[in-house]
Structures are given as structure tokens and as C-alpha cells.
Protein backbone atom coordinates (compact mmCIF):
# COMPACT_ATOMS: atom_id res chain seq x y z
CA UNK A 1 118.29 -14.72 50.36
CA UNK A 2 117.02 -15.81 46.92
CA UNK A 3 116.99 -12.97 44.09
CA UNK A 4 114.66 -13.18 41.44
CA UNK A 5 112.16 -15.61 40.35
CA UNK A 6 113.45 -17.74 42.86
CA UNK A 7 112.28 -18.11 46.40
CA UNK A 8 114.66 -18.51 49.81
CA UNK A 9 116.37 -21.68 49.91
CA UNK A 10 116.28 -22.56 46.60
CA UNK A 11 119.93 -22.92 45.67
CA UNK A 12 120.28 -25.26 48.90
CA UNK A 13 116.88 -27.38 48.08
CA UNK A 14 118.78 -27.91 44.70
CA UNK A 15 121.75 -29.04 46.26
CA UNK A 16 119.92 -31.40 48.02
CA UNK A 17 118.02 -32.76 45.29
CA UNK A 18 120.81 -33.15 43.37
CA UNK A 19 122.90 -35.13 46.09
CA UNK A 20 120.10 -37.62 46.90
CA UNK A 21 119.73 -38.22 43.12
CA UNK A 22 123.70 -39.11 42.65
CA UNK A 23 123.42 -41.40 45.99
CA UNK A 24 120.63 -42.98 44.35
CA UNK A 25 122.63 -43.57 40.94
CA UNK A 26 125.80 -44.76 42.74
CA UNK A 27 123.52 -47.19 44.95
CA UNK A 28 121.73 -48.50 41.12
CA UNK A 29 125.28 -49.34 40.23
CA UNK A 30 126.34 -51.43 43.20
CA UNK A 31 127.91 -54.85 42.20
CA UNK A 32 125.86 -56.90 44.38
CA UNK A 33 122.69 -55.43 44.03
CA UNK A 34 120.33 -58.68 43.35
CA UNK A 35 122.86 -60.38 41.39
CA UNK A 36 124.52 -63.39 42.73
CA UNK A 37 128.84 -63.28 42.62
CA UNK A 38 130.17 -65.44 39.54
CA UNK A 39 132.64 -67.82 39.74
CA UNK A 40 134.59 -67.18 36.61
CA UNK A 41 135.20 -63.80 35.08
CA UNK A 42 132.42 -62.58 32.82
CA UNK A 43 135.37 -61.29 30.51
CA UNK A 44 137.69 -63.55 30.54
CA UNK A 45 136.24 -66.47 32.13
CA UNK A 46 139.48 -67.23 34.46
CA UNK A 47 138.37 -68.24 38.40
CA UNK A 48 137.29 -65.94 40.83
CA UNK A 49 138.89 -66.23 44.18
CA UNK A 50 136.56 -67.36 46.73
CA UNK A 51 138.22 -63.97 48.70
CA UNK A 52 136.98 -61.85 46.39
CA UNK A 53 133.40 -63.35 46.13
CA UNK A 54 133.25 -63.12 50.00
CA UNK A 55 134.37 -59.27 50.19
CA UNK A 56 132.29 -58.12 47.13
CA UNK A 57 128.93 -59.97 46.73
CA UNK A 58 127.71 -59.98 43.10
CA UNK A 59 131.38 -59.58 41.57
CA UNK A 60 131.28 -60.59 38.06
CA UNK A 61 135.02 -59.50 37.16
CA UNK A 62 138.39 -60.98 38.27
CA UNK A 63 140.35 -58.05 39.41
CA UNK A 64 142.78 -57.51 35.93
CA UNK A 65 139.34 -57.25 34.06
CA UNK A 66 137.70 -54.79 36.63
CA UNK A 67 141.04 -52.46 36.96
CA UNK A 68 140.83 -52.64 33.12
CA UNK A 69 137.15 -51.57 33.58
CA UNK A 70 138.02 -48.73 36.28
CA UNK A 71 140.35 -47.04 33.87
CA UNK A 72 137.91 -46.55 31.62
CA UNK A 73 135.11 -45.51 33.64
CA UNK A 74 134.42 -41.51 33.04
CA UNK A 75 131.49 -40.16 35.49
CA UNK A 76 128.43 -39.38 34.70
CA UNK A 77 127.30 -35.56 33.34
CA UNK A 78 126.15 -33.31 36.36
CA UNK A 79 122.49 -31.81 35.47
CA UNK A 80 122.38 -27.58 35.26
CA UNK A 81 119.59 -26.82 37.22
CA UNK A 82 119.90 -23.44 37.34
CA UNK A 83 119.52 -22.47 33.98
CA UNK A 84 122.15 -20.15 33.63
CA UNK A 85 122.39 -17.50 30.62
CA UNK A 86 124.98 -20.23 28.89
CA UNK A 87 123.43 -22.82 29.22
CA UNK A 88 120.71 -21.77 27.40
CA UNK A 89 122.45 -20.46 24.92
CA UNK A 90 124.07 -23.91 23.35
């Protein structure tokens, strides 16, 4: 039941647009999308093992440069798509 302005399943049609359009994000941001794996670190140019090109395709990081990378990763803002009173108040 939808109150308002609204009409019935509009809360769960959000949802759902909202989950395909993180899946989509997170599948942009895949390491191996179109980019072949490096052979030395793109920071600190020390090898990559073969191991690691074979598991991850695209790599461009050793792994002490991407766990340096990781910890510093923050997600990205979720989008309000409801509107609410406080949002529209900032």
C-alpha cells in the first residue's frame, strides 16, 4: 500500500532500481574489465606474480600496493530517492 503521491509498489520499484544501479557501478569497477593484467606494479613498479595475473585478469597492483589501496577505499554515497522532509531541507 503506497500513501500519498505515490502509487503501490513504489518503495519496492525503488529498491530495485537502486540495486541494479550499484551492480552496475561495482561491475564498471572490475579490474579486468578490457584492460589487459600488468606485469609490474603500476605504483611501485616491482613484478607481478604470474599467480596473481592468472587469478585476477587486468591486475595492475602488486598486492602491498592494492591492500594499501583497499584501506583507503570509502564507498560510494547512496542516492535519497525518496525525498524525505530532511533531505530537502539541507
Amino acid at each position: 500500500m503506497a500513501g500519498g503521491w505515490a502509487q503501490d509498489g513504489a518503495v519496492n520499484e525503488q529498491i530495485e532500481v537502486s540495486t541494479r544501479e550499484a551492480i552496475e557501478r561495482m561491475r564498471r569497477q572490475r579490474p579486468g574489465e578490457g584492460r589487459p593484467s600488468r606485469e609490474t606494479c603500476a605504483e611501485c613498479d616491482e613484478p607481478i606474480p604470474e599467480a596473481r595475473r592468472a587469478a585476477i585478469p587486468g591486475v595492475q597492483l602488486c598486492i602491498e600496493c592494492q591492500q594499501a589501496s583497499d584501506k583507503t577505499w570509502r564507498p560510494a554515497a547512496g542516492i535519497n530517492r525518496r525525498g524525505s522532509k530532511d533531505s530537502q531541507l539541507r
